[in-house]
C-alpha atoms as a PDB file:
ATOM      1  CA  UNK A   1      10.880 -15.008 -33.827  1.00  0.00           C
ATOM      2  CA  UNK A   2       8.822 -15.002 -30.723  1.00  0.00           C
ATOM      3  CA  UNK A   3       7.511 -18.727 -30.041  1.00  0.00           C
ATOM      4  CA  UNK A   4       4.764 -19.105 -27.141  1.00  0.00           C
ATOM      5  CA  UNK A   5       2.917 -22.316 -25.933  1.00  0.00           C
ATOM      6  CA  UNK A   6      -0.069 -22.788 -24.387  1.00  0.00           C
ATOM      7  CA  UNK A   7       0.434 -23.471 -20.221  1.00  0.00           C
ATOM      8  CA  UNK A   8      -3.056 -24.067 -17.714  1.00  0.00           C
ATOM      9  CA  UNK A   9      -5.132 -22.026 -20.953  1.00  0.00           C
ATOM     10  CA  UNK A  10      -2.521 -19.205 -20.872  1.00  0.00           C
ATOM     11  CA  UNK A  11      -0.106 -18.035 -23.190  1.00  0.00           C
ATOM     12  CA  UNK A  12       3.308 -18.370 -21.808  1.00  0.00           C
ATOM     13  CA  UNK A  13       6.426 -17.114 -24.075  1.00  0.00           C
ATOM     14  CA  UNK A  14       8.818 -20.208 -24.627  1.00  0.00           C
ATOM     15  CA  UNK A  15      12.159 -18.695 -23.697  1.00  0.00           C
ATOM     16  CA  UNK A  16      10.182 -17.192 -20.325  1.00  0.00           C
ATOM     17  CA  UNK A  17       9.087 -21.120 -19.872  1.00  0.00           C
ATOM     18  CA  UNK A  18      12.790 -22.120 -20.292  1.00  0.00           C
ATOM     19  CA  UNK A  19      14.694 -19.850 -18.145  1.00  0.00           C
ATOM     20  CA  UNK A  20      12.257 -20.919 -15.721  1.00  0.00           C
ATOM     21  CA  UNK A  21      13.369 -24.471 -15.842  1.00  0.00           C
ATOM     22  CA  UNK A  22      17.372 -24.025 -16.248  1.00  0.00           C
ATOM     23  CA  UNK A  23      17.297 -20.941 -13.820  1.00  0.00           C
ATOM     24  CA  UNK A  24      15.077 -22.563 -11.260  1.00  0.00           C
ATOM     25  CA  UNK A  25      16.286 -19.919  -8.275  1.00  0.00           C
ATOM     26  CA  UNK A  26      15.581 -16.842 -10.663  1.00  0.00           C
ATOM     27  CA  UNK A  27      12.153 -17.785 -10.969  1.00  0.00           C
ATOM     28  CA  UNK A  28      11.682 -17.831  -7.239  1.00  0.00           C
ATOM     29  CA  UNK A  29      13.385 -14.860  -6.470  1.00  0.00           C
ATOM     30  CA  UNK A  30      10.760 -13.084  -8.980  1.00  0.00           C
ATOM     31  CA  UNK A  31       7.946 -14.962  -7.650  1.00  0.00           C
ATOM     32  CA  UNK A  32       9.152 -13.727  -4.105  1.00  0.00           C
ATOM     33  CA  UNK A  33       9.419 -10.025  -5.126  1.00  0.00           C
ATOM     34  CA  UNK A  34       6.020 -10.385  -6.934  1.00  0.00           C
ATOM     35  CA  UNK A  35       3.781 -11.519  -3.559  1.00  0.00           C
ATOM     36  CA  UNK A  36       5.993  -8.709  -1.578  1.00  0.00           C
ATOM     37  CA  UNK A  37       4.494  -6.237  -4.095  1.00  0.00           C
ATOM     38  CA  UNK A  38       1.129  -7.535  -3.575  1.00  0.00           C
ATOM     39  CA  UNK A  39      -0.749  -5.272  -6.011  1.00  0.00           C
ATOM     40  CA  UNK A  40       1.306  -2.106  -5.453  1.00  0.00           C
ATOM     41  CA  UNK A  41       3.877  -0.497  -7.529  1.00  0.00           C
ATOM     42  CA  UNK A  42       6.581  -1.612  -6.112  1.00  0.00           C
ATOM     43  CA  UNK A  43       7.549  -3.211  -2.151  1.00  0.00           C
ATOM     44  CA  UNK A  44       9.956  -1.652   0.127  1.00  0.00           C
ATOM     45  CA  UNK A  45      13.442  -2.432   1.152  1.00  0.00           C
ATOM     46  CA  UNK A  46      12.238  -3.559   4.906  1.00  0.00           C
ATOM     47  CA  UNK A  47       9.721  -5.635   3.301  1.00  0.00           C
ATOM     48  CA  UNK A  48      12.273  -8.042   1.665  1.00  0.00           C
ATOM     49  CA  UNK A  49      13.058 -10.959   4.567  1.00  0.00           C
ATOM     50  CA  UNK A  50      16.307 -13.041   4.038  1.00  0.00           C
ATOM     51  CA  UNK A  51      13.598 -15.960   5.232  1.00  0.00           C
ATOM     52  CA  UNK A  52      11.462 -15.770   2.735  1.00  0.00           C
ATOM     53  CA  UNK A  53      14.131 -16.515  -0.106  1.00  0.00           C
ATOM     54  CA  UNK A  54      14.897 -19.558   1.609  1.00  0.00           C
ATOM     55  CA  UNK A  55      17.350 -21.977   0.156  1.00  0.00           C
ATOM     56  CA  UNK A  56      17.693 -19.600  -2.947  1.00  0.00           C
ATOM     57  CA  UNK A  57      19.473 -16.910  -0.432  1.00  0.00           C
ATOM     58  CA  UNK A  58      23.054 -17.421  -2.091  1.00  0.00           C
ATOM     59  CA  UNK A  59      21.598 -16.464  -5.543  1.00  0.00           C
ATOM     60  CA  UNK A  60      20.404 -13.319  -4.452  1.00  0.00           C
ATOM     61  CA  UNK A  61      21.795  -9.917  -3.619  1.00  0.00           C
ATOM     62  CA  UNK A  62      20.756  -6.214  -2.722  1.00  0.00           C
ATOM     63  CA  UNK A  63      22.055  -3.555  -4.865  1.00  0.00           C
ATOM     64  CA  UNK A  64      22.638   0.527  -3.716  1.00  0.00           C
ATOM     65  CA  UNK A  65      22.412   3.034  -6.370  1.00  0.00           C
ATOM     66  CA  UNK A  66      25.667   5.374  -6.136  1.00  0.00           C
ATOM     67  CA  UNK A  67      25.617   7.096  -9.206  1.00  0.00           C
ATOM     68  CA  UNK A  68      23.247   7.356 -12.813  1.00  0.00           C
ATOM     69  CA  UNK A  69      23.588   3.598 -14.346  1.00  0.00           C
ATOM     70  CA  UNK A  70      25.999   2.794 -11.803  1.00  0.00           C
ATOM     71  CA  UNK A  71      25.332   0.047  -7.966  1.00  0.00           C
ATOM     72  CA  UNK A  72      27.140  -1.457  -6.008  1.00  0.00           C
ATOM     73  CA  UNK A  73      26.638  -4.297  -3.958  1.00  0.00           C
ATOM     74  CA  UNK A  74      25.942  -4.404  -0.612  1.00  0.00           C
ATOM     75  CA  UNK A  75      24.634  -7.731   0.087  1.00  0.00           C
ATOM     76  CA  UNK A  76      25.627 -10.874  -1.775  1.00  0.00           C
ATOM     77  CA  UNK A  77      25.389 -14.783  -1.929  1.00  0.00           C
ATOM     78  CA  UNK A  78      28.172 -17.117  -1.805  1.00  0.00           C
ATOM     79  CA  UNK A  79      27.154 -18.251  -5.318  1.00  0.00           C
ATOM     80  CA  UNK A  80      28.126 -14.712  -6.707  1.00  0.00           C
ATOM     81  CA  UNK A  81      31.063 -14.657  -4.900  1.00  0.00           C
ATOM     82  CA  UNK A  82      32.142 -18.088  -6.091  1.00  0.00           C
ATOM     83  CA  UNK A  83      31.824 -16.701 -10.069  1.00  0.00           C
ATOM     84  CA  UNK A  84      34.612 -13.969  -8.914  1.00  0.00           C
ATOM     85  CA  UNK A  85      36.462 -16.083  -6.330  1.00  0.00           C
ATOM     86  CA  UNK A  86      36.247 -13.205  -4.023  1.00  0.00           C
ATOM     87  CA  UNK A  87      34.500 -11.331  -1.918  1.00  0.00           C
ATOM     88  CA  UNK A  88      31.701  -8.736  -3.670  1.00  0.00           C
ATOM     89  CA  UNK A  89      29.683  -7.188  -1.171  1.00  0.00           C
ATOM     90  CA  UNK A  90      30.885  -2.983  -1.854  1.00  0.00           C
ATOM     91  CA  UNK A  91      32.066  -3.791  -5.746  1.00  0.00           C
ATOM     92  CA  UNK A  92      30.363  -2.535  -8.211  1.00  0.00           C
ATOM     93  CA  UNK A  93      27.714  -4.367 -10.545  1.00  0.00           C
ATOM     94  CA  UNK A  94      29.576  -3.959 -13.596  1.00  0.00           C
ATOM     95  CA  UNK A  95      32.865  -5.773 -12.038  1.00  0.00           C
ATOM     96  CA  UNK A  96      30.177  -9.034 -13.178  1.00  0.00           C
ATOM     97  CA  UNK A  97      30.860  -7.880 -16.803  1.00  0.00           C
ATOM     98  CA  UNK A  98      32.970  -7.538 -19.570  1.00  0.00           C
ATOM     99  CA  UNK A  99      34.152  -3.996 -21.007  1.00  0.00           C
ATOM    100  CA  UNK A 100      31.794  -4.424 -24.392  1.00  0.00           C
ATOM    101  CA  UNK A 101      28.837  -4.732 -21.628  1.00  0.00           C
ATOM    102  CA  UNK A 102      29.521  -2.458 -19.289  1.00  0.00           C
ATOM    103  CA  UNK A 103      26.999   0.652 -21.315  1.00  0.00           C
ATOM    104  CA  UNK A 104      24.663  -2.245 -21.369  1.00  0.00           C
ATOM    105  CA  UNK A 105      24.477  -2.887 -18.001  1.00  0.00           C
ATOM    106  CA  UNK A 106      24.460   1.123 -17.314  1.00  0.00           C
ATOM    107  CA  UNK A 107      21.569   0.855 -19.354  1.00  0.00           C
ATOM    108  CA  UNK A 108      19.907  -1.981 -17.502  1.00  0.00           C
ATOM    109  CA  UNK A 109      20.420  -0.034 -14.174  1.00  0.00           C
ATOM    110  CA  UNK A 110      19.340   3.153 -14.898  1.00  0.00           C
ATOM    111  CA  UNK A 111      15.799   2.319 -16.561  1.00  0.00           C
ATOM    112  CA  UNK A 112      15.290  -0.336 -13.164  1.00  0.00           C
ATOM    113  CA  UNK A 113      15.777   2.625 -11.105  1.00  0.00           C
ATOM    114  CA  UNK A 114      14.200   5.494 -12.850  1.00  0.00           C
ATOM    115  CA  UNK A 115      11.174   3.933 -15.149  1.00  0.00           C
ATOM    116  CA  UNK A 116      11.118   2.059 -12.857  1.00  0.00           C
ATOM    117  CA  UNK A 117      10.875  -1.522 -14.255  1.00  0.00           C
ATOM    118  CA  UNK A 118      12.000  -4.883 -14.010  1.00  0.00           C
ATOM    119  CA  UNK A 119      14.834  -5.828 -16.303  1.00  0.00           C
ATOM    120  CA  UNK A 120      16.466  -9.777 -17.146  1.00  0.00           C
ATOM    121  CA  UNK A 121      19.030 -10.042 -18.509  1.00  0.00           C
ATOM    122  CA  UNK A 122      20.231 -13.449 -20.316  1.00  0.00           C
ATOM    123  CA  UNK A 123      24.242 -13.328 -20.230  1.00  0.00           C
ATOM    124  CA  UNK A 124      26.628 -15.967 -21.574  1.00  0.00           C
ATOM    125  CA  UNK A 125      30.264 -16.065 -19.940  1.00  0.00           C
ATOM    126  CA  UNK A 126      33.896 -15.620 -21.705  1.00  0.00           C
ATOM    127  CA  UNK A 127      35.461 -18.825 -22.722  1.00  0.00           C
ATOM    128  CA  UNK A 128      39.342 -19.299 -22.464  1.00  0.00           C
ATOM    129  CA  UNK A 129      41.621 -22.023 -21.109  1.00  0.00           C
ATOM    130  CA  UNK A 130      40.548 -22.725 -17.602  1.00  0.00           C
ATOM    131  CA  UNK A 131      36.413 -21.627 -18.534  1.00  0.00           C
ATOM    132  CA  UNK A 132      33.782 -22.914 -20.708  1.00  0.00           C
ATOM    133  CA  UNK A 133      31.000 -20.835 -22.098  1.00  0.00           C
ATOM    134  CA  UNK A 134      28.556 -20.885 -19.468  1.00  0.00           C
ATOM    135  CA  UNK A 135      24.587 -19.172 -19.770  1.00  0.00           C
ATOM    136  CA  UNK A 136      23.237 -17.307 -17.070  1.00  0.00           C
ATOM    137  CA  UNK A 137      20.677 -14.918 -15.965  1.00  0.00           C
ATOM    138  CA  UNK A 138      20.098 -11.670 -13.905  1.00  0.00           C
ATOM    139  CA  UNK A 139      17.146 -10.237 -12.798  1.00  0.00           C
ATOM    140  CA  UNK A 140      17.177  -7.081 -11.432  1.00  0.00           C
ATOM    141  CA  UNK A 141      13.942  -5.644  -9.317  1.00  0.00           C
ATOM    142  CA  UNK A 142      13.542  -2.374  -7.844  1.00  0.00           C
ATOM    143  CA  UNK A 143      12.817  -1.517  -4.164  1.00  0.00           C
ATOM    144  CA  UNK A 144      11.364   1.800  -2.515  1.00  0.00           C
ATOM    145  CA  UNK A 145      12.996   3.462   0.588  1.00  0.00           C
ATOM    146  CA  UNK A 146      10.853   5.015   2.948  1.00  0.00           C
ATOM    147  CA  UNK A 147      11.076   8.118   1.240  1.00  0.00           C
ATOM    148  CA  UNK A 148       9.481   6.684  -2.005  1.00  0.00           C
ATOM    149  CA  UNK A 149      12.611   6.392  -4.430  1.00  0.00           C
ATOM    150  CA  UNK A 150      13.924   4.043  -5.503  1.00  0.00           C
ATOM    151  CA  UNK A 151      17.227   3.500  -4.182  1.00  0.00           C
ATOM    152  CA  UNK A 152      17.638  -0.189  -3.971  1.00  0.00           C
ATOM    153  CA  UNK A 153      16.936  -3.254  -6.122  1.00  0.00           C
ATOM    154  CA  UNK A 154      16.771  -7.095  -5.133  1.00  0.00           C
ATOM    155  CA  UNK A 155      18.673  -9.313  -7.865  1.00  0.00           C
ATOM    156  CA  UNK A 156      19.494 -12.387  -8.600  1.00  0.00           C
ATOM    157  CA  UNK A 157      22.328 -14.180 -10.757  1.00  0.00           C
ATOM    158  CA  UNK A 158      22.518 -17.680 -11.564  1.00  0.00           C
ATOM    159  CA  UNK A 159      24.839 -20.078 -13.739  1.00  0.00           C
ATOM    160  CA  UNK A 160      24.175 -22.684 -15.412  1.00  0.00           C
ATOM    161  CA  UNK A 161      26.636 -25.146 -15.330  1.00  0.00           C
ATOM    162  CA  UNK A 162      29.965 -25.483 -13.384  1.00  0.00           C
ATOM    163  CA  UNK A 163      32.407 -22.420 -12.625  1.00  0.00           C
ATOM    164  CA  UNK A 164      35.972 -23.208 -13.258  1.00  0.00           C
ATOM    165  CA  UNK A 165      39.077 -21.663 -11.450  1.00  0.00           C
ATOM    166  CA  UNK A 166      39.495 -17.859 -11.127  1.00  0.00           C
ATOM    167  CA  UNK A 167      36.869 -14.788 -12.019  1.00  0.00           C
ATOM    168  CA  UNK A 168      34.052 -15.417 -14.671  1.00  0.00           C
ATOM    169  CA  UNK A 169      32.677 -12.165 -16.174  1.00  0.00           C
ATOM    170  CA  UNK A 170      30.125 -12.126 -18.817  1.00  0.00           C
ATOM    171  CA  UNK A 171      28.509 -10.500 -21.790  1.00  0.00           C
ATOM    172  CA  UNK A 172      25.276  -9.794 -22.344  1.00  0.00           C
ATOM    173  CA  UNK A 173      22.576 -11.771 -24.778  1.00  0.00           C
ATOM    174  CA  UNK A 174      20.062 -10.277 -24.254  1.00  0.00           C
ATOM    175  CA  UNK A 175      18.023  -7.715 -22.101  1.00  0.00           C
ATOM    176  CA  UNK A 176      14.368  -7.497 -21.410  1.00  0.00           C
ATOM    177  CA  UNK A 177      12.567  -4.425 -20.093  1.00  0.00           C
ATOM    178  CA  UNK A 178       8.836  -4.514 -18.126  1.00  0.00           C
ATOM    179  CA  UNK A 179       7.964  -0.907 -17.239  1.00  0.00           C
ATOM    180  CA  UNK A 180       5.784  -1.015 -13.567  1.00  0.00           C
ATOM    181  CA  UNK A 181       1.861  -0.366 -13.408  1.00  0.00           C
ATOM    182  CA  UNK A 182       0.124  -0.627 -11.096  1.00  0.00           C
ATOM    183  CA  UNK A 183      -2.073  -4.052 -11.348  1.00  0.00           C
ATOM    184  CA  UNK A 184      -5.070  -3.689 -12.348  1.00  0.00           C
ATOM    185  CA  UNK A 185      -6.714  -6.096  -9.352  1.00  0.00           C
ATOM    186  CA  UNK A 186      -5.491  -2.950  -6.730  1.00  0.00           C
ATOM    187  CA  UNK A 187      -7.504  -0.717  -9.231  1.00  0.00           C
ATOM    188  CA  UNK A 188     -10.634  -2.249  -9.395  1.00  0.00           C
ATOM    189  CA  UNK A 189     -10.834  -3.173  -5.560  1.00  0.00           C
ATOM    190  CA  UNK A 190     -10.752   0.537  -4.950  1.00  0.00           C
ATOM    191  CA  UNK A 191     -13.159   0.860  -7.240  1.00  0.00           C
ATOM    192  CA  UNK A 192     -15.619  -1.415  -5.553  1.00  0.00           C
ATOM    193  CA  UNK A 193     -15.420   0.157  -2.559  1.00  0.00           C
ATOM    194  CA  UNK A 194     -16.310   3.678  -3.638  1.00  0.00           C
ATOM    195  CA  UNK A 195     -19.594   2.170  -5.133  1.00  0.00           C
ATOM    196  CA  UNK A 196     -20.534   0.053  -2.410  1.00  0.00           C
ATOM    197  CA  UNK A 197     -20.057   3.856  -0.373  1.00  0.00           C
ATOM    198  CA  UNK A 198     -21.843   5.650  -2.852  1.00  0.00           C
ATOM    199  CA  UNK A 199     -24.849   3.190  -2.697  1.00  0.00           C
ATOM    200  CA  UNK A 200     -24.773   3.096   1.149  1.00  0.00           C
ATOM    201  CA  UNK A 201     -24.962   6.758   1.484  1.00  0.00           C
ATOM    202  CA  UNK A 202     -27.763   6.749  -1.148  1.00  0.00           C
ATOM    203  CA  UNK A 203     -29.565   4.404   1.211  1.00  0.00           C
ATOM    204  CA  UNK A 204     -32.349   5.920   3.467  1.00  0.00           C
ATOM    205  CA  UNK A 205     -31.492   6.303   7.296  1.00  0.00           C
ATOM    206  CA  UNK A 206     -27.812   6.441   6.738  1.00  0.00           C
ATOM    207  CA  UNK A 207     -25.484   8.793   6.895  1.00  0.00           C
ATOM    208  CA  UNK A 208     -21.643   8.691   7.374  1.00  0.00           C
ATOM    209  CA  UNK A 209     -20.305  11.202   9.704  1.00  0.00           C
ATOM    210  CA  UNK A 210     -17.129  11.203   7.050  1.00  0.00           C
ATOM    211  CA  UNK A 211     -18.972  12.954   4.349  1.00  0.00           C
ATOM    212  CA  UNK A 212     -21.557  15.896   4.261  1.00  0.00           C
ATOM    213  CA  UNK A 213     -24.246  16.112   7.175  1.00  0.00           C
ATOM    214  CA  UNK A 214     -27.685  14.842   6.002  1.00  0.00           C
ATOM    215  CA  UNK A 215     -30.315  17.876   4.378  1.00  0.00           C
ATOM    216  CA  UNK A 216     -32.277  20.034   7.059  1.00  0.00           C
ATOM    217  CA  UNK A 217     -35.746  19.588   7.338  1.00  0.00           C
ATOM    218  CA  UNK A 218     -37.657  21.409   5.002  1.00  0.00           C
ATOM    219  CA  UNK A 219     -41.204  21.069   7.321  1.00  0.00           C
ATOM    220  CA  UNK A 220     -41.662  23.609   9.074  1.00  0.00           C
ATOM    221  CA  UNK A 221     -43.264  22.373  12.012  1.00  0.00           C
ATOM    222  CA  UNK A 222     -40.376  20.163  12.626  1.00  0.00           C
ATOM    223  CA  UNK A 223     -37.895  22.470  14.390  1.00  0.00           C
ATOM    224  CA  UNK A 224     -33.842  21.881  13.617  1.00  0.00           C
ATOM    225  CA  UNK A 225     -32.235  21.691  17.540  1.00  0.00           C
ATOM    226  CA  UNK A 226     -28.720  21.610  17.546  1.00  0.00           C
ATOM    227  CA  UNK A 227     -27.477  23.245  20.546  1.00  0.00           C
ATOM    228  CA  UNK A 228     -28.500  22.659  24.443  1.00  0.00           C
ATOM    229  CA  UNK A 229     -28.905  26.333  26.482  1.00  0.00           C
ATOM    230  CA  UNK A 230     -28.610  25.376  30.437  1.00  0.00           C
ATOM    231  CA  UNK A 231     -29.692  28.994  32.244  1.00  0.00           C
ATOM    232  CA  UNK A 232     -28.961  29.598  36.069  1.00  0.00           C
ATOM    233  CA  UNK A 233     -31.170  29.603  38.232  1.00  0.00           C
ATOM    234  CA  UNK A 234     -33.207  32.455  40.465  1.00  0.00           C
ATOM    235  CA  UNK A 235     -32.008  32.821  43.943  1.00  0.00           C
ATOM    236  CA  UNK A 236     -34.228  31.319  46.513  1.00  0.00           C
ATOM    237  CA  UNK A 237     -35.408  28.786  45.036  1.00  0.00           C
ATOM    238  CA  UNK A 238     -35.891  25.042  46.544  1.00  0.00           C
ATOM    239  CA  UNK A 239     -33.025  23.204  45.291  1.00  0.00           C
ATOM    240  CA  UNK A 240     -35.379  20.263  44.488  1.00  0.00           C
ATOM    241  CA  UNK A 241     -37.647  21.399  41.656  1.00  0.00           C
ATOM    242  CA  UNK A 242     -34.914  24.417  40.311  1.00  0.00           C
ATOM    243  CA  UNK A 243     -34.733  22.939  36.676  1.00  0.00           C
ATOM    244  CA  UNK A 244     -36.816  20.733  34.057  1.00  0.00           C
ATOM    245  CA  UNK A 245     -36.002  19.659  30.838  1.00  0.00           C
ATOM    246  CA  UNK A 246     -38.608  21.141  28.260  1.00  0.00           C
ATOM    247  CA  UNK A 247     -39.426  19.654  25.295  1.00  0.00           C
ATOM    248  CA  UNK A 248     -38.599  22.150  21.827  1.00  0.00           C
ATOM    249  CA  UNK A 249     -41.467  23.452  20.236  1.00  0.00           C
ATOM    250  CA  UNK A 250     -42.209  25.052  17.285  1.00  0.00           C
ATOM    251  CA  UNK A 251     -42.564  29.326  16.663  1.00  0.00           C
ATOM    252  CA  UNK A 252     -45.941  29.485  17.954  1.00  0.00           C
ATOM    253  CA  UNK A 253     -45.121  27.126  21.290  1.00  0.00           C
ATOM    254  CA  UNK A 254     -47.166  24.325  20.221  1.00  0.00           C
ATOM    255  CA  UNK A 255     -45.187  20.743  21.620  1.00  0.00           C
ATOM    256  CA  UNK A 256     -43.857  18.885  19.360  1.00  0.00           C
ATOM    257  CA  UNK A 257     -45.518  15.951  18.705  1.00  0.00           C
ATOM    258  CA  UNK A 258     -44.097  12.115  19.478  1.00  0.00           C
ATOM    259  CA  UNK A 259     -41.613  13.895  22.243  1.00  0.00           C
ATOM    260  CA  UNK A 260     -41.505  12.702  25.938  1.00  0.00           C
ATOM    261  CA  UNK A 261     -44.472  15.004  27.886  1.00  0.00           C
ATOM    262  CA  UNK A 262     -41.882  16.283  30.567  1.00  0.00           C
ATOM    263  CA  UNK A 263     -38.591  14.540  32.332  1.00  0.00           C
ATOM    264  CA  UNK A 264     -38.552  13.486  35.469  1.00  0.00           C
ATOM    265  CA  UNK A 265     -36.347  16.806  37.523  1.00  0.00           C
ATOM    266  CA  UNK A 266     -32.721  16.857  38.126  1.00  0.00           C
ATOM    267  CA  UNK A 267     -32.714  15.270  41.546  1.00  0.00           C
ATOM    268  CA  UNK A 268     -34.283  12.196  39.796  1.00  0.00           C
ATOM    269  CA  UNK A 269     -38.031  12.573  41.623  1.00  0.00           C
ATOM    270  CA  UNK A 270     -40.379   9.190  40.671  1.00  0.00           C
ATOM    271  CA  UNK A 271     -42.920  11.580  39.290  1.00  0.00           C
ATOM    272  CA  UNK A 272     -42.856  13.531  36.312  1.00  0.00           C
ATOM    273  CA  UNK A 273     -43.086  17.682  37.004  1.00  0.00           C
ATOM    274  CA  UNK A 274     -46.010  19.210  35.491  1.00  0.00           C
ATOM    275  CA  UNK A 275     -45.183  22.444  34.565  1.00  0.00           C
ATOM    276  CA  UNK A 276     -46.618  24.630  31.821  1.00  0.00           C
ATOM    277  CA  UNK A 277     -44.335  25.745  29.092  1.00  0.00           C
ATOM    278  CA  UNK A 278     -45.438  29.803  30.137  1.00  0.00           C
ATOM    279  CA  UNK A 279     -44.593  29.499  33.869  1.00  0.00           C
ATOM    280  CA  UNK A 280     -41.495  27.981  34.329  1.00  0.00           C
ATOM    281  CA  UNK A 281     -39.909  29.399  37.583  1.00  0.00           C
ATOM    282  CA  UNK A 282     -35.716  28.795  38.354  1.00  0.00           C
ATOM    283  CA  UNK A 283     -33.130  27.772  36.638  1.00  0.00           C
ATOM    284  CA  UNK A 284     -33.657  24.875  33.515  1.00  0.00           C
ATOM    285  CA  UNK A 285     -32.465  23.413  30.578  1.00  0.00           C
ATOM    286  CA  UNK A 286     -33.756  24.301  27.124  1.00  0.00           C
ATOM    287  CA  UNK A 287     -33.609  23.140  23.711  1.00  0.00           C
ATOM    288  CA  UNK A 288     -33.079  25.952  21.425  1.00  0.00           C
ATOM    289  CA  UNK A 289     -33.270  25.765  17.722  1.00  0.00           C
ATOM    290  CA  UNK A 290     -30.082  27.633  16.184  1.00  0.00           C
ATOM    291  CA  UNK A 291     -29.946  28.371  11.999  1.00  0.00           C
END
């Protein structure tokens, strides 16, 4: 049976309330992994910091795929280390396990790395003569390499209670698997932005250089200049007044209106030139209107 309570007007399962409260470093680990992902699918492997785990560093531990269902650890906290009195960074996951769990745990890997998803596991530990029975809990979160795969996952593994003498290895409770999405906040942002684009291209005057040029003209008086022809001059001509800049004009060589009369000459003289568009001696600039 699946019991929830209410928490700040949200629905919170109860076991997901508890484990939060007896695996205190679990929780934060999660939470850590969560703000690295930040609205995307999953974060990277360079994005995880030992700094920003903090004090909950030796419950935590990087993981390498080697094989289908099958990691080994390549970074681990003393508090891992301490449940198999040894050393674990290059052992495999499933040395954390007993033989009944071991497909289990396969299981566990393989659908972190290729669903991808986030898996928890709630394990309980062996009991003899030197151990108790001891809860704990594994989370297991997937990382990205810089190729896009995921090849690495950030865990964490916490017991509650104290570890006796010699190797602890446990059997699974019970497993829970969250598939990925993307969240929906990432979605809708995106979506924002390509209607606040849409409206300010719709808005008169603009026009982003991104998209498609603006329409042509359709008056005809108006003519469409879009390239510059600069001509040589003629020989023997005073280097003073040997170019002008003409205004364009339309097909019958009427001025357009609202232009500049004439610009001042090359040579920057305080007077404008006045010079008729149908004698223009030398070398000058022109405006021609190009399809």
């Amino acid at each position: 049976m699946k019991i929830e309570y209410l928490k700040d007007g949200n629905v919170v399962t109860l076991a997901s309330a508890r484990r939060t409260i007896k695996f205190p470093a679990i929780a934060q680990i999660e939470a850590y992994w969560h703000a690295l992902r930040n609205g995307r699918l999953m974060p990277t492997r360079g994005d995880v910091d030992p700094r920003g785990i903090g004090e909950n560093l030796t419950y935590a531990m990087i993981l390498e795929r080697i094989a289908p269902g099958h990691a080994r650890i390549r970074l681990a906290g003393q508090h891992i280390s301490d449940v198999l009195s040894m050393e674990v960074r290059g052992m495999p996951l499933s040395a954390l396990f007993t033989p009944d769990a071991r497909d289990e745990i396969q299981e566990a890997l393989e659908s972190v790395f290729t669903t991808p998803a986030e898996v928890s596991l709630t394990l309980r530990s062996e009991s003899n003569l030197f151990h108790n029975k001891l809860d704990a809990q594994l989370i297991l979160l997937p990382l990205k390499d810089i190729h896009g795969n995921v090849t690495r996952v950030l865990g964490g593994f916490q017991v509650d209670g104290k570890l006796g003498r010699g190797p602890q290895r446990f059997a699974i409770c019970n497993m829970e698997t969250r598939p990925l999405t993307v969240e929906h906040t990432a979605g809708q942002n995106s979506s924002d932005a390509a209607r606040r684009r849409k409206r300010d291209i719709a808005r008169p005057g603009y026009w982003d250089i991104r998209g498609a040029p603006p329409p042509r003209s359709t008056d005809a008086n108006k003519p469409d200049v879009t390239r510059v022809d600069i001509r040589p001059s003629q020989t023997g001509q005073n280097r003073k007044s040997e170019g002008h800049i003409m205004r364009p004009s339309d097909a019958s060589g009427v001025a357009v209106p609202g232009m500049a009369e004439l610009a001042a000459s090359f040579h920057g003289a305080s007077r404008p030139m006045s010079i008729s568009p149908t004698a223009r001696p030398g070398g000058h600039l022109r405006l021609v209107k190009q399809d």
